[in-house]
Protein backbone atom coordinates (compact mmCIF):
# COMPACT_ATOMS: atom_id res chain seq x y z
CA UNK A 1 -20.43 8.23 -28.81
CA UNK A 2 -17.53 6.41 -26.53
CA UNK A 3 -15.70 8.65 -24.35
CA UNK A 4 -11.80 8.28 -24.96
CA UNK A 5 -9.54 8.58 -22.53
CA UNK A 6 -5.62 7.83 -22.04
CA UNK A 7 -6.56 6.41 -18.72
CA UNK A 8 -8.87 3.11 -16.93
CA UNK A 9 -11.08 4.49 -14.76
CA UNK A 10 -11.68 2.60 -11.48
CA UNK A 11 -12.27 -1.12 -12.64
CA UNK A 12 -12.86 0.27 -15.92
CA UNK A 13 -16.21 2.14 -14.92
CA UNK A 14 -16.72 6.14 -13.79
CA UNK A 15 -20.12 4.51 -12.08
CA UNK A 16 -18.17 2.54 -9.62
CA UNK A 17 -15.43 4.99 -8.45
CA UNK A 18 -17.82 5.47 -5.30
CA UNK A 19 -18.26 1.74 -4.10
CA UNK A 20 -14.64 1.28 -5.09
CA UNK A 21 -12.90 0.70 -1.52
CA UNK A 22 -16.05 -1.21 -0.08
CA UNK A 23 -15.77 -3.45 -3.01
CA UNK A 24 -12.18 -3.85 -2.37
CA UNK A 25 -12.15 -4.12 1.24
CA UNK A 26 -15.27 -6.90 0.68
CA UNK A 27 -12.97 -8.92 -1.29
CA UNK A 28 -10.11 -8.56 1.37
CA UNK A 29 -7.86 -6.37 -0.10
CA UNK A 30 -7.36 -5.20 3.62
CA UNK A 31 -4.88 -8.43 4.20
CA UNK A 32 -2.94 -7.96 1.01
CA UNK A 33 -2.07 -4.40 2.01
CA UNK A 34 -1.16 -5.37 5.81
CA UNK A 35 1.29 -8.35 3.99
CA UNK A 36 2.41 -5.41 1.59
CA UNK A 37 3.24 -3.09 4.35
CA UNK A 38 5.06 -5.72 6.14
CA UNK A 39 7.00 -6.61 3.68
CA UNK A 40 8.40 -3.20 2.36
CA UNK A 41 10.02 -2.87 5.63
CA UNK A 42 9.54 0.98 6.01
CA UNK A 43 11.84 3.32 7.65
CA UNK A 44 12.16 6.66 8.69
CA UNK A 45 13.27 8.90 5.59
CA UNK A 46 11.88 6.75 3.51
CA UNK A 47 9.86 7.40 0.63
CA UNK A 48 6.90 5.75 -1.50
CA UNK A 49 5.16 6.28 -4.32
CA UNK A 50 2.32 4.27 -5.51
CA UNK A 51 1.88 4.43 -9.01
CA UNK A 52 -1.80 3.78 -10.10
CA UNK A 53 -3.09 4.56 -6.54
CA UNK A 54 -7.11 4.82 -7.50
CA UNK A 55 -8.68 6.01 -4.08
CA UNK A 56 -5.31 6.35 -2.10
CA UNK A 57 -5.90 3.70 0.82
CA UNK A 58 -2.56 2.45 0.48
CA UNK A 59 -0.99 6.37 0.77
CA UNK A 60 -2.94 6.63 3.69
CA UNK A 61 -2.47 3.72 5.52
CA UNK A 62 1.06 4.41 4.81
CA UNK A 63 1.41 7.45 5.94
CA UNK A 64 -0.79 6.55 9.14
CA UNK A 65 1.50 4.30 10.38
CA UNK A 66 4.63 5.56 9.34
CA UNK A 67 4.45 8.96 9.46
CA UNK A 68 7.83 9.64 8.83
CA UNK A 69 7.69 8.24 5.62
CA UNK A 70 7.48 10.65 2.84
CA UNK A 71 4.48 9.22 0.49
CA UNK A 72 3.25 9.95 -2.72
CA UNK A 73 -0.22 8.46 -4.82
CA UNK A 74 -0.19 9.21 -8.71
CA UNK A 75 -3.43 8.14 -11.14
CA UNK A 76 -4.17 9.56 -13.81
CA UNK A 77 -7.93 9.02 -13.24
CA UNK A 78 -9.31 12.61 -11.76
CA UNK A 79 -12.32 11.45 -10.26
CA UNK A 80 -10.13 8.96 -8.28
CA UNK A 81 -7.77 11.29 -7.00
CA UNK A 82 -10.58 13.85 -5.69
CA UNK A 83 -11.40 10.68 -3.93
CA UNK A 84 -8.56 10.32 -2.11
CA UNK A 85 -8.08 13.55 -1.29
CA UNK A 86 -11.25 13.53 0.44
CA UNK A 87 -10.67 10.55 2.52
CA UNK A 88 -10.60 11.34 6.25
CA UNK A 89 -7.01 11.00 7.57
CA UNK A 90 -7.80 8.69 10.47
CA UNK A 91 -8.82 6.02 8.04
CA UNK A 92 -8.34 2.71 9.39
C-alpha cells in the first residue's frame, strides 16, 4: 500500500533525507548558494524566508553570515525539518 502524503519528501525518497546535503554539496550546490547570497544583497533588518527549505543549509548559512538578518525555513516534510534543526550552528 503507497503512503500518501500532501508533501515530496527529499528528492522524492524518505531513504535519502540522510545523504541529502552530501549529495547536494557533491553536485556543487555550495556555489549556487554563495551566487544566491550575493545576489540578495542582505542587510541588517532584513528578513528571509525560504520556502521549501529541506535540510535548512541555506537558513543557516544565512543566518551565519548575516546574523542580523531575521531568517525563517518552512517544509512541509517533518523528517527534513528535524534535520535541520539538528544541524550544528557553525556549519560551514
Amino acid at each position: 500500500m503507497a503512503i500518501r502524503r500532501a508533501y515530496l519528501p527529499a528528492a522524492g525518497c524518505d531513504w535519502f533525507l540522510p545523504i541529502y546535503d552530501p549529495y547536494v554539496k557533491l553536485l556543487g550546490w555550495d556555489v549556487v548558494r554563495a551566487t544566491l547570497l550575493e545576489q540578495m544583497d542582505l542587510a541588517p533588518g532584513q528578513r528571509v524566508l525560504d520556502i521549501g527549505c529541506a535540510t535548512g543549509t541555506l537558513v543557516v548559512v544565512v543566518k551565519q553570515r548575516h546574523p542580523d538578518v531575521a531568517v525563517v525555513g518552512l517544509d512541509p516534510d517533518p523528517e527534513a525539518l528535524v534535520a535541520q534543526h539538528a544541524k550544528p550552528s557553525a556549519l560551514a
